[in-house]
PDB file of N, CA and C in Angstrom:
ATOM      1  N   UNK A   1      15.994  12.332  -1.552  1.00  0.00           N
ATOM      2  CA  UNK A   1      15.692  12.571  -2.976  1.00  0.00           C
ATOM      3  C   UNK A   1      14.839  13.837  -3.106  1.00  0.00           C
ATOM      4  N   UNK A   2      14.104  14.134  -2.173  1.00  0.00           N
ATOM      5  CA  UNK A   2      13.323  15.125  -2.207  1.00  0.00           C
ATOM      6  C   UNK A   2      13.754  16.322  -2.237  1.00  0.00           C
ATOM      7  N   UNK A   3      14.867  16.097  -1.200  1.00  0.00           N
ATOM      8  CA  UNK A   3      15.511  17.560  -1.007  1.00  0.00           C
ATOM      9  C   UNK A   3      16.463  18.167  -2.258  1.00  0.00           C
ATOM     10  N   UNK A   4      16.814  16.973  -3.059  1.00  0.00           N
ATOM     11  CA  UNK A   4      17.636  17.183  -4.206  1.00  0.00           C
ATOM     12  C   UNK A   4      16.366  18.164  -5.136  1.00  0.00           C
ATOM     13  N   UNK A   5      15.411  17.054  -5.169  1.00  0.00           N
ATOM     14  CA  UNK A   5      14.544  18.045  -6.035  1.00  0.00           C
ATOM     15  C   UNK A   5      14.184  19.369  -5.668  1.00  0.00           C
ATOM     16  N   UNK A   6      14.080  19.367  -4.526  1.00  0.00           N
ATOM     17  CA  UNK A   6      13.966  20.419  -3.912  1.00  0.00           C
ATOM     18  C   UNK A   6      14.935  22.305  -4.306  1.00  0.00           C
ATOM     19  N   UNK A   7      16.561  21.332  -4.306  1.00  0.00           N
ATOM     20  CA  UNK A   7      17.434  22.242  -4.216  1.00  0.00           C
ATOM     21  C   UNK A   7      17.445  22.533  -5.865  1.00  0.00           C
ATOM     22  N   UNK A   8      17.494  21.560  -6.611  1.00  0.00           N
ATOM     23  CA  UNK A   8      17.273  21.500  -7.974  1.00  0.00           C
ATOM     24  C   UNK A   8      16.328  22.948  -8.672  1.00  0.00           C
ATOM     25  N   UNK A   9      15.276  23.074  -7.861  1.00  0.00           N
ATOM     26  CA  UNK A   9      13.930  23.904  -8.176  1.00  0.00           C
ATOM     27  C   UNK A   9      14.225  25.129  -8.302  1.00  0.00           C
ATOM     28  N   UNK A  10      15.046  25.439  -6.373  1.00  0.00           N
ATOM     29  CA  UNK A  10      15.433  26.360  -6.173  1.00  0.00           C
ATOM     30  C   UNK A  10      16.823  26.779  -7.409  1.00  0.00           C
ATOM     31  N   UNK A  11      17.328  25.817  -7.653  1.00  0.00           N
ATOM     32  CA  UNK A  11      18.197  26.549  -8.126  1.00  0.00           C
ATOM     33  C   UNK A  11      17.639  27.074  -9.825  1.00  0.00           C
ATOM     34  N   UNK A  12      17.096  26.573 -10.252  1.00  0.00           N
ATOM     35  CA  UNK A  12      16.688  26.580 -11.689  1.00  0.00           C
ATOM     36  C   UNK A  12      15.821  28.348 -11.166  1.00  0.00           C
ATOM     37  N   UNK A  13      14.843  27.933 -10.383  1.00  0.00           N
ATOM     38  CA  UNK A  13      13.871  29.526 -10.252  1.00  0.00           C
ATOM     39  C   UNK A  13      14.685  30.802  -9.929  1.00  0.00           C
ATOM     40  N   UNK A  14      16.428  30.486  -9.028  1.00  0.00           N
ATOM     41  CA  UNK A  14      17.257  31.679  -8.748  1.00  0.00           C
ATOM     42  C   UNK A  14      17.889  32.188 -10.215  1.00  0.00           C
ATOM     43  N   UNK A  15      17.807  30.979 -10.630  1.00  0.00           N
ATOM     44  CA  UNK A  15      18.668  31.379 -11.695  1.00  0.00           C
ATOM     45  C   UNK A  15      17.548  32.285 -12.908  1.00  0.00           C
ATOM     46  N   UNK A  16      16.310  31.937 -13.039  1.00  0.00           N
ATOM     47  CA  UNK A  16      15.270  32.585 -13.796  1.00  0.00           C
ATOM     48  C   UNK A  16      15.085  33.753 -12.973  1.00  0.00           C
ATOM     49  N   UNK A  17      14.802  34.090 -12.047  1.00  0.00           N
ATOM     50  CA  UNK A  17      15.011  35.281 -11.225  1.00  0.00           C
ATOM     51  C   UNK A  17      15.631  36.085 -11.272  1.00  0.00           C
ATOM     52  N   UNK A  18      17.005  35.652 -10.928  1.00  0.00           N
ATOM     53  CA  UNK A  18      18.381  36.495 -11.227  1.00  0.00           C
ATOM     54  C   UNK A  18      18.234  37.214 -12.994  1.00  0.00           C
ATOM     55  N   UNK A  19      18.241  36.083 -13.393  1.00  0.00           N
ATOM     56  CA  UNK A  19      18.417  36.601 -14.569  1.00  0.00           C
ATOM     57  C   UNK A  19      16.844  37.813 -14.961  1.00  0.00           C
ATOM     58  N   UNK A  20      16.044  37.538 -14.343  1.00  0.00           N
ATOM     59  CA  UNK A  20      14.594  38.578 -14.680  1.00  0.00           C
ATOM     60  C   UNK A  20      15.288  40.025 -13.540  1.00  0.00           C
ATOM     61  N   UNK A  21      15.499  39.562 -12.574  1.00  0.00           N
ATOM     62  CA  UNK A  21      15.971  41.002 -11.971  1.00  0.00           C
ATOM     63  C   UNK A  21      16.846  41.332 -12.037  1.00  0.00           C
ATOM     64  N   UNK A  22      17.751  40.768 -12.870  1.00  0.00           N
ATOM     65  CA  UNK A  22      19.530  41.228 -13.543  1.00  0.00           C
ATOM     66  C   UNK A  22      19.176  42.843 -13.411  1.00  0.00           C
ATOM     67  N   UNK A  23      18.330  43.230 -13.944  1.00  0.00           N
ATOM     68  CA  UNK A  23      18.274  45.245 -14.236  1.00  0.00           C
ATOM     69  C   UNK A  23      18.286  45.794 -12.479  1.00  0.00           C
ATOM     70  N   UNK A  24      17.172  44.936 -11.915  1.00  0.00           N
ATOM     71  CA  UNK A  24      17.187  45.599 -10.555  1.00  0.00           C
ATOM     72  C   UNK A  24      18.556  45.118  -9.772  1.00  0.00           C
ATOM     73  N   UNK A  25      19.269  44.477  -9.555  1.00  0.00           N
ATOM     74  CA  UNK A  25      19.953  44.122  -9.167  1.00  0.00           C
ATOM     75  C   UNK A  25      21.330  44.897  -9.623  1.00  0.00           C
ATOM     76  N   UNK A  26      21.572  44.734 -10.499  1.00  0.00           N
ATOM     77  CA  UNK A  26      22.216  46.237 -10.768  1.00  0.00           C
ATOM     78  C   UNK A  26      22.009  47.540 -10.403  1.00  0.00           C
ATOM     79  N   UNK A  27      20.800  47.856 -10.520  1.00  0.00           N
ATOM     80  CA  UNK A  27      20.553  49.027 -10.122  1.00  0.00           C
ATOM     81  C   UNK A  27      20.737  49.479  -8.439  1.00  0.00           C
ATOM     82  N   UNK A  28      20.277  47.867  -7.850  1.00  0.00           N
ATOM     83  CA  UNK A  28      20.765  47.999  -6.381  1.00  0.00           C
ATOM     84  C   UNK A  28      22.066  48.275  -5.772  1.00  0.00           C
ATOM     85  N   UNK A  29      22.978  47.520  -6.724  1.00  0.00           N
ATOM     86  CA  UNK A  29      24.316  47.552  -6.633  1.00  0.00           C
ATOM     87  C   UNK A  29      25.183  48.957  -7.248  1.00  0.00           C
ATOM     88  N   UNK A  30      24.318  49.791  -7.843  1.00  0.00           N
ATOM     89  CA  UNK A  30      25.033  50.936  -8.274  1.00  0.00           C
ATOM     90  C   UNK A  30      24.045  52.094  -7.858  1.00  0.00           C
ATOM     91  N   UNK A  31      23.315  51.554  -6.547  1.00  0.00           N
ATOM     92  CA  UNK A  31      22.591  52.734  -6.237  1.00  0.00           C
ATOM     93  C   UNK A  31      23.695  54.085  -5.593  1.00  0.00           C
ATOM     94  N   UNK A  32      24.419  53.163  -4.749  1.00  0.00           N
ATOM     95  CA  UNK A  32      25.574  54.296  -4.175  1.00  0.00           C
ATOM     96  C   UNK A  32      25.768  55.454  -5.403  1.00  0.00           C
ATOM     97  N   UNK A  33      26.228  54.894  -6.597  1.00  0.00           N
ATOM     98  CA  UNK A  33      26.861  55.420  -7.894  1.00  0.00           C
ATOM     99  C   UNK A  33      25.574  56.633  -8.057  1.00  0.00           C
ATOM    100  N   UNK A  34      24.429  56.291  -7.819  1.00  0.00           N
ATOM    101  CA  UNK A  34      23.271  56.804  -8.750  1.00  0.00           C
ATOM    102  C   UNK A  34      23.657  58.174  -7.643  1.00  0.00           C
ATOM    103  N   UNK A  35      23.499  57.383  -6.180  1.00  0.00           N
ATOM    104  CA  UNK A  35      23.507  59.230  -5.071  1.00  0.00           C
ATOM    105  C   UNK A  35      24.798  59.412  -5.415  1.00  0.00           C
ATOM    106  N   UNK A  36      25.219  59.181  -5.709  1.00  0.00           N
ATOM    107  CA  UNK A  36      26.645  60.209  -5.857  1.00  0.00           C
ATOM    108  C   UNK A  36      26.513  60.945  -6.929  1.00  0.00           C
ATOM    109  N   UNK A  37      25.771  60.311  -8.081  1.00  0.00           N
ATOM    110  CA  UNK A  37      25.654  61.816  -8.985  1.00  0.00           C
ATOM    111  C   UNK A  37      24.636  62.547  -9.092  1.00  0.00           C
TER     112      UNK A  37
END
């Protein structure tokens, strides 16, 4: 049961995360894009 809560936590905080570093995370993913121009 614990570990449910556990995974539960994690998933709720990735998902608040993700969504707070949505900008960086993009930006990571289109850094190639950025040196190329």
């Amino acid at each position: 049961a614990k570990l449910d809560i556990f995974k539960a936590c994690m998933l709720i905080l990735n998902f608040f995360t993700r969504s707070e570093t949505e900008e960086d995370s993009e930006s990571e993913s289109t850094t190639p894009h950025t040196s190329g121009e």
